[in-house]
C-alpha atoms as a PDB file:
ATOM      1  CA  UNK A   1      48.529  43.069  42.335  1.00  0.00           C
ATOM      2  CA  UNK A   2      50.972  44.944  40.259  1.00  0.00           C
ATOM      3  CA  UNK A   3      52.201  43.251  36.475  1.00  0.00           C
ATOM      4  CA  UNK A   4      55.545  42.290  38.228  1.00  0.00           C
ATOM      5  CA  UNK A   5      54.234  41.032  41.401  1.00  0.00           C
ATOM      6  CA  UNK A   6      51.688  39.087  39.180  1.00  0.00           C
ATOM      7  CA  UNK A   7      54.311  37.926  36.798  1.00  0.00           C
ATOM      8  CA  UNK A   8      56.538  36.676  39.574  1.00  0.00           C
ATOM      9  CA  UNK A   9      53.626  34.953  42.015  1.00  0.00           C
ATOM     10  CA  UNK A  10      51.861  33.366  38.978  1.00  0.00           C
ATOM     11  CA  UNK A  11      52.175  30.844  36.241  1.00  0.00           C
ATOM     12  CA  UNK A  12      50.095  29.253  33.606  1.00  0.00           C
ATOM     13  CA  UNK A  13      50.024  26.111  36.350  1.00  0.00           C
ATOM     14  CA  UNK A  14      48.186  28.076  38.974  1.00  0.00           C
ATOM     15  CA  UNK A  15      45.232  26.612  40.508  1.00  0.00           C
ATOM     16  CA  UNK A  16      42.904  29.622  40.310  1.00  0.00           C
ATOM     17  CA  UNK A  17      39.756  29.642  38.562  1.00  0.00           C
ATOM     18  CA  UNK A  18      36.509  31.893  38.528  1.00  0.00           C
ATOM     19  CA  UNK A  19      32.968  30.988  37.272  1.00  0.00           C
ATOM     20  CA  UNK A  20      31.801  33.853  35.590  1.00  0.00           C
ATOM     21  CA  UNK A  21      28.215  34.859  35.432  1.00  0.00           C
ATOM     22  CA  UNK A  22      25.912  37.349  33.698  1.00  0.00           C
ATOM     23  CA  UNK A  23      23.180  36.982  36.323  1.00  0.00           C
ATOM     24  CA  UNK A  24      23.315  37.617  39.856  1.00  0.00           C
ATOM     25  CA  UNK A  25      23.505  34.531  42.333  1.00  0.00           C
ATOM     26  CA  UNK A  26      23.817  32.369  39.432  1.00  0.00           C
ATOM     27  CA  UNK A  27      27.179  30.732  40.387  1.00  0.00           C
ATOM     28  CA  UNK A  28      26.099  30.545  44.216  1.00  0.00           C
ATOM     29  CA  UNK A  29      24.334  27.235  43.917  1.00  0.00           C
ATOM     30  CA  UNK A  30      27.108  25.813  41.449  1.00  0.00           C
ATOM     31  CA  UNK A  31      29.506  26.191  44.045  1.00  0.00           C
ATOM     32  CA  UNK A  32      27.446  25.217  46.834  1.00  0.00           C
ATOM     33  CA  UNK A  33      26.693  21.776  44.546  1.00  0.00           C
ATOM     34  CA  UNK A  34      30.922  21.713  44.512  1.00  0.00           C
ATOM     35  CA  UNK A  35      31.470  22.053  47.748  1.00  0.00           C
ATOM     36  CA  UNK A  36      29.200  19.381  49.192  1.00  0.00           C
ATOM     37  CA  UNK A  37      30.597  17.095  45.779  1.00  0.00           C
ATOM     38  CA  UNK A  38      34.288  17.668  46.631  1.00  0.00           C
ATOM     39  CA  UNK A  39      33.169  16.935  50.653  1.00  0.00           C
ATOM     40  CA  UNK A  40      31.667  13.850  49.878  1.00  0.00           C
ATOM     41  CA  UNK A  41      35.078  12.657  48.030  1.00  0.00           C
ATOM     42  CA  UNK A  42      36.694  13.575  50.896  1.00  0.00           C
ATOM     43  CA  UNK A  43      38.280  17.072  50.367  1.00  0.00           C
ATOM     44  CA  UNK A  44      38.462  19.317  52.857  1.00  0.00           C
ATOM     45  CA  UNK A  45      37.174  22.284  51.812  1.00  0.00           C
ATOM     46  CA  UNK A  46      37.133  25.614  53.421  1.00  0.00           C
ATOM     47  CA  UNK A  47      36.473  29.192  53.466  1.00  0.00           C
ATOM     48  CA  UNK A  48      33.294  31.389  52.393  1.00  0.00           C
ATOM     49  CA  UNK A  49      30.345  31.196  50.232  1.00  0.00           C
ATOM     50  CA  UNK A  50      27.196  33.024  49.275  1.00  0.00           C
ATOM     51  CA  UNK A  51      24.485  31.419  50.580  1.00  0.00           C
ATOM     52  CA  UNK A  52      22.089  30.722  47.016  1.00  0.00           C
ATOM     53  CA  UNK A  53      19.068  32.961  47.347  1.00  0.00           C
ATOM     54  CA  UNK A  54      16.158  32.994  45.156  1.00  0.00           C
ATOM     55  CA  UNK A  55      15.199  36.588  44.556  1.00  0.00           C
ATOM     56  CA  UNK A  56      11.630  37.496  44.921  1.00  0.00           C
ATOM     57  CA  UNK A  57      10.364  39.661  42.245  1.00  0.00           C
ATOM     58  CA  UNK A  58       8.796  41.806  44.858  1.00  0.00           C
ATOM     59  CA  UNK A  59      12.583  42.564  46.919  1.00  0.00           C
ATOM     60  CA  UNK A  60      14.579  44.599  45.168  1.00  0.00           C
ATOM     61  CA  UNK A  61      17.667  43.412  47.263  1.00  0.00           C
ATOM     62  CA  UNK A  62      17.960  40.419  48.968  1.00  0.00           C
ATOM     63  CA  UNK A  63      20.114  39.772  51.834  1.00  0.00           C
ATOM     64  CA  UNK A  64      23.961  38.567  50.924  1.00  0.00           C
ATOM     65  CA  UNK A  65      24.601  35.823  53.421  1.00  0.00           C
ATOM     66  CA  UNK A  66      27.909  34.684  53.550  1.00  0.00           C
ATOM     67  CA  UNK A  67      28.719  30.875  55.153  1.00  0.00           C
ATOM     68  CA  UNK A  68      32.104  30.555  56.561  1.00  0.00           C
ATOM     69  CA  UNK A  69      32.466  26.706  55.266  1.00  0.00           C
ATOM     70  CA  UNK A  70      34.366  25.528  58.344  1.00  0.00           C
ATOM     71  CA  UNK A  71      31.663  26.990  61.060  1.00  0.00           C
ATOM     72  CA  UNK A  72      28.503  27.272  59.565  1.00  0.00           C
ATOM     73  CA  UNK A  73      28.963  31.283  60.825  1.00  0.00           C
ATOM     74  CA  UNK A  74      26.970  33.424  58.932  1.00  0.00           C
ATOM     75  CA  UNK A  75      27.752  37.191  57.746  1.00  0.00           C
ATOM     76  CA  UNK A  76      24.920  39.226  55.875  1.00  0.00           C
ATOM     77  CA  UNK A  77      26.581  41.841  54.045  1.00  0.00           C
ATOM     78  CA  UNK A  78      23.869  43.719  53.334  1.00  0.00           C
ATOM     79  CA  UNK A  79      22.929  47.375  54.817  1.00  0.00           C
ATOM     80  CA  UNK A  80      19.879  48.241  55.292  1.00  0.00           C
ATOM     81  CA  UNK A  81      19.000  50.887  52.854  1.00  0.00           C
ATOM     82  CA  UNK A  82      15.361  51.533  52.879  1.00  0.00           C
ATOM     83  CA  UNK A  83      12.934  49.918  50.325  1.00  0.00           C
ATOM     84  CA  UNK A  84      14.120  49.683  46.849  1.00  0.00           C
ATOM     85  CA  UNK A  85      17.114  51.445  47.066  1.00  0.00           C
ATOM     86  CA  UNK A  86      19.084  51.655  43.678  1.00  0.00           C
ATOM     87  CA  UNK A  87      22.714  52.640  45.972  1.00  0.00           C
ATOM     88  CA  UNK A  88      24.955  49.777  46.669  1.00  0.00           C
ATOM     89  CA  UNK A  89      23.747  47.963  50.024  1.00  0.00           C
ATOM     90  CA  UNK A  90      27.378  45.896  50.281  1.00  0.00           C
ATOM     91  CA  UNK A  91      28.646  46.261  54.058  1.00  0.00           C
ATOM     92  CA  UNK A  92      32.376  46.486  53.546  1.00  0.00           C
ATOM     93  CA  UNK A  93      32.717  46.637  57.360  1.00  0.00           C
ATOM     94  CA  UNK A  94      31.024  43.005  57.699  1.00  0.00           C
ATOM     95  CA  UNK A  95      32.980  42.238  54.707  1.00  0.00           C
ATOM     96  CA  UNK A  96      36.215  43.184  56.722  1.00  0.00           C
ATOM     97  CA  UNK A  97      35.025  41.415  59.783  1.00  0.00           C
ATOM     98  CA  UNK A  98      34.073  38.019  57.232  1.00  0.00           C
ATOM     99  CA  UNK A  99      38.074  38.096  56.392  1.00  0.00           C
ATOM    100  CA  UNK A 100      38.785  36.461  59.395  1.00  0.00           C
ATOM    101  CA  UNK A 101      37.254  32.984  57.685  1.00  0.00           C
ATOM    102  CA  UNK A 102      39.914  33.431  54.625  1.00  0.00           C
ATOM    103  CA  UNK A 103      42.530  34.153  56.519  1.00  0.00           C
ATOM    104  CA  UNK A 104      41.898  30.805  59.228  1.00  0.00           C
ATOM    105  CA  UNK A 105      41.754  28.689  55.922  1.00  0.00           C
ATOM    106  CA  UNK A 106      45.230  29.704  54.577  1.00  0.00           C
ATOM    107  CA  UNK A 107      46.527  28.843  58.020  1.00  0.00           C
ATOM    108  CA  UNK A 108      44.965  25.533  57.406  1.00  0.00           C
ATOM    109  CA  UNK A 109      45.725  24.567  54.296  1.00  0.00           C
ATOM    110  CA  UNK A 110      43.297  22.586  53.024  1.00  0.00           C
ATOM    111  CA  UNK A 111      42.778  20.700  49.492  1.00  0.00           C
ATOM    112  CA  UNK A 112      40.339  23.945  47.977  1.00  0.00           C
ATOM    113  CA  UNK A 113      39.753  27.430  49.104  1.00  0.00           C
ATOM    114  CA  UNK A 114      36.386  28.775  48.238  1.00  0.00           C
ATOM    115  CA  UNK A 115      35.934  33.033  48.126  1.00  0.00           C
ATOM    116  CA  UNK A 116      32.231  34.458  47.527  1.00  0.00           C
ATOM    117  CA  UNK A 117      33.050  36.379  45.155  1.00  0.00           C
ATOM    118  CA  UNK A 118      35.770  38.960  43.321  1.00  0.00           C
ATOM    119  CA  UNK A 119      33.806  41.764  43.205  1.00  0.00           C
ATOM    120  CA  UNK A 120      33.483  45.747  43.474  1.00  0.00           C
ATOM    121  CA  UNK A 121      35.592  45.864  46.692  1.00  0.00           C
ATOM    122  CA  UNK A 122      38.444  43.575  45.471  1.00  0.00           C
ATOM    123  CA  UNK A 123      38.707  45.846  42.022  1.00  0.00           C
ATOM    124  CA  UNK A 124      39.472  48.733  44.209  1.00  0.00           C
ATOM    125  CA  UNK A 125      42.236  46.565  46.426  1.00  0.00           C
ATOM    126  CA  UNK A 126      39.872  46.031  49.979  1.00  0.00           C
ATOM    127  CA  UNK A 127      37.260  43.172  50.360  1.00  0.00           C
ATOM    128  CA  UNK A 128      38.956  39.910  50.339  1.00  0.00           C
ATOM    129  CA  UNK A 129      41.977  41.580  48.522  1.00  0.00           C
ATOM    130  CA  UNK A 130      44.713  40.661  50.311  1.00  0.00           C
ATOM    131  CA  UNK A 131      43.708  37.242  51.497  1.00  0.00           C
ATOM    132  CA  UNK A 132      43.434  36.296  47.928  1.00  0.00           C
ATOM    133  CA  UNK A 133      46.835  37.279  47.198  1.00  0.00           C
ATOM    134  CA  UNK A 134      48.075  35.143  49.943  1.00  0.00           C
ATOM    135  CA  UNK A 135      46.314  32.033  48.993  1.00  0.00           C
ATOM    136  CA  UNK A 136      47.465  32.406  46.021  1.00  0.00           C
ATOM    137  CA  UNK A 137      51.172  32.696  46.816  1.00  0.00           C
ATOM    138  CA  UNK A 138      50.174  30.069  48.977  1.00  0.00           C
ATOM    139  CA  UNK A 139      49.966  27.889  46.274  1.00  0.00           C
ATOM    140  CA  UNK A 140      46.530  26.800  47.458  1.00  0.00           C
ATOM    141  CA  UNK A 141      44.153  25.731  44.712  1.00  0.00           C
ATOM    142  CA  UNK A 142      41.243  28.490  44.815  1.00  0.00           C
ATOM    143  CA  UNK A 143      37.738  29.163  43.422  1.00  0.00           C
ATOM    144  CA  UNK A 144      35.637  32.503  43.256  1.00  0.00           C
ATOM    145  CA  UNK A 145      33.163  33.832  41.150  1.00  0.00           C
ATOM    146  CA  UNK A 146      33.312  36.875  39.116  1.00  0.00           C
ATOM    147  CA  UNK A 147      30.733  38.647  37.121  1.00  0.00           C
ATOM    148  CA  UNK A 148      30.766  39.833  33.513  1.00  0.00           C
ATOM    149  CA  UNK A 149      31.000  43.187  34.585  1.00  0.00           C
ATOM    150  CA  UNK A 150      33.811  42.167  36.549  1.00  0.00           C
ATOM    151  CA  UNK A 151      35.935  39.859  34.542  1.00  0.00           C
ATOM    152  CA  UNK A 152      38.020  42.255  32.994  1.00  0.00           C
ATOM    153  CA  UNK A 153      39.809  43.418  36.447  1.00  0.00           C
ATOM    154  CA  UNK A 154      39.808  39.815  37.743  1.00  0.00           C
ATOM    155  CA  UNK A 155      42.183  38.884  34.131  1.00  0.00           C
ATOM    156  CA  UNK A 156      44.145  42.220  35.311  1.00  0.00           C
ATOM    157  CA  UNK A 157      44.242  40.785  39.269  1.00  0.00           C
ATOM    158  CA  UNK A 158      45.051  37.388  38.165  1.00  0.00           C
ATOM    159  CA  UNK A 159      47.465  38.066  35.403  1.00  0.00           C
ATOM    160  CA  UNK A 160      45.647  36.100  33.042  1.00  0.00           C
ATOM    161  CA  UNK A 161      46.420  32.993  34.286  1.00  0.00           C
ATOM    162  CA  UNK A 162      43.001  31.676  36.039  1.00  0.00           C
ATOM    163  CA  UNK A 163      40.775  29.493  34.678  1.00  0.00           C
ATOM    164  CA  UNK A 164      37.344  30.648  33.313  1.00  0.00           C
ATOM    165  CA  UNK A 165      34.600  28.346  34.050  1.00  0.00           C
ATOM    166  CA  UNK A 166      30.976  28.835  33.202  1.00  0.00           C
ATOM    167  CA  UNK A 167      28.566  28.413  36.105  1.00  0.00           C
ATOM    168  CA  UNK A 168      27.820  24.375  35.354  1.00  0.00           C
ATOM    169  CA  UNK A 169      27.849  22.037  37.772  1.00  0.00           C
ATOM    170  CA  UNK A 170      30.033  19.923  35.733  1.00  0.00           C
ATOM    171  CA  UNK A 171      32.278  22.035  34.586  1.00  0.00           C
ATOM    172  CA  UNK A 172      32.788  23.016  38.291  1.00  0.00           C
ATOM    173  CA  UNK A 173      33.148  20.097  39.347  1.00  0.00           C
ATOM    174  CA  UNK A 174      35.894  18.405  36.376  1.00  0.00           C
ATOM    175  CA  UNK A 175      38.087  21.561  37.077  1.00  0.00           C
ATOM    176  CA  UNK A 176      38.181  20.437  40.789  1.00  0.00           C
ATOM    177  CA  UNK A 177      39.338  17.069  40.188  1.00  0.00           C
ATOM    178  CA  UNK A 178      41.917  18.133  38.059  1.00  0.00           C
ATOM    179  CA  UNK A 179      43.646  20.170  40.389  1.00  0.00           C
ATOM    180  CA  UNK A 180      43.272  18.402  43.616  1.00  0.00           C
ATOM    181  CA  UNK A 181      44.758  15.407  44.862  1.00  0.00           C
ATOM    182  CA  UNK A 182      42.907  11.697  44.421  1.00  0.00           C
ATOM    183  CA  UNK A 183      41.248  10.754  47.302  1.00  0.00           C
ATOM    184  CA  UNK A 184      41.553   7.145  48.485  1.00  0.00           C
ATOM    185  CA  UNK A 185      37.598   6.350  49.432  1.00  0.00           C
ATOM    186  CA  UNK A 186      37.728   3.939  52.430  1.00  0.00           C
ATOM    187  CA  UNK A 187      35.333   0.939  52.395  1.00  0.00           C
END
């Protein structure tokens, strides 16, 4: 998103925030603890998380599941790149295909988006990109997480105007009730 575009589809009331995290799957569980939270109050919630992983000290890279929210489809994003590879095992064409999810979610405007992650794809404009812009336009409150080493082109993507949230349940979880609507619980 250019400075212009960003000035003109964004304001300091946007519902965008980002739980950034120095290590890696750290914010998966916290926002698989929000989404089941935000369920049980009744939101509907939808799009695509990282399913939490616990890394074995003896893999040197996990699979990256991602859980389309609505489904229950999964999408591992991870090539195949022999034992302890050090290149980057992201599958941007499983990635591409995962998009799909996003861009069913806009269509159905529910009360919270959730996207994996903005990561290496979405600093170089591919990935999830494009569906983030539009959910944002959308006006649609969203949620991602972003990693230290990221964080810098997410404030440039965002325009500055996204929350930063540290990867706490609670802190999760308060910014989500103060951007989406009450929910009358029915007894």
């Amino acid at each position: 998103m250019t400075s212009a575009q960003t000035d003109s589809a964004m304001t300091d009331t946007l519902a965008v925030a980002a739980i950034v995290h120095e290590e890696r799957g750290q914010a998966d569980p916290v926002i698989a603890g929000m989404v089941a939270h935000l369920r049980a109050a009744g939101h509907r919630v939808l799009g695509i998380m990282q399913e939490p992983v616990t890394v074995d000290p003896g893999m040197c890279n996990p699979d990256m599941i991602l859980i389309d929210l609505d489904s229950g489809e999964r999408y591992n994003i991870t090539q195949n790149l022999g034992k302890c590879s050090v290149g980057c095992s992201l599958d941007a064409s499983v990635v591409a295909e995962a998009s799909v999810v996003l861009r069913r979610a806009l269509a159905a405007k529910p009360d919270l988006i959730v996207v994996n992650r903005f990561g290496k794809l979405e600093m170089m404009g591919s990935g999830f990109y494009a569906e983030m812009i539009a959910i944002i336009e959308a006006g649609i409150p969203v949620i991602t997480a972003v990693s230290v080493d990221h964080y810098a082109a997410w404030e440039e993507f965002t325009g500055g105007a996204a929350v930063k949230l540290v990867p706490e349940q609670a802190a999760v979880n308060a910014w989500c009730h103060q951007y989406l609507p009450v929910k009358q619980v029915r007894t």
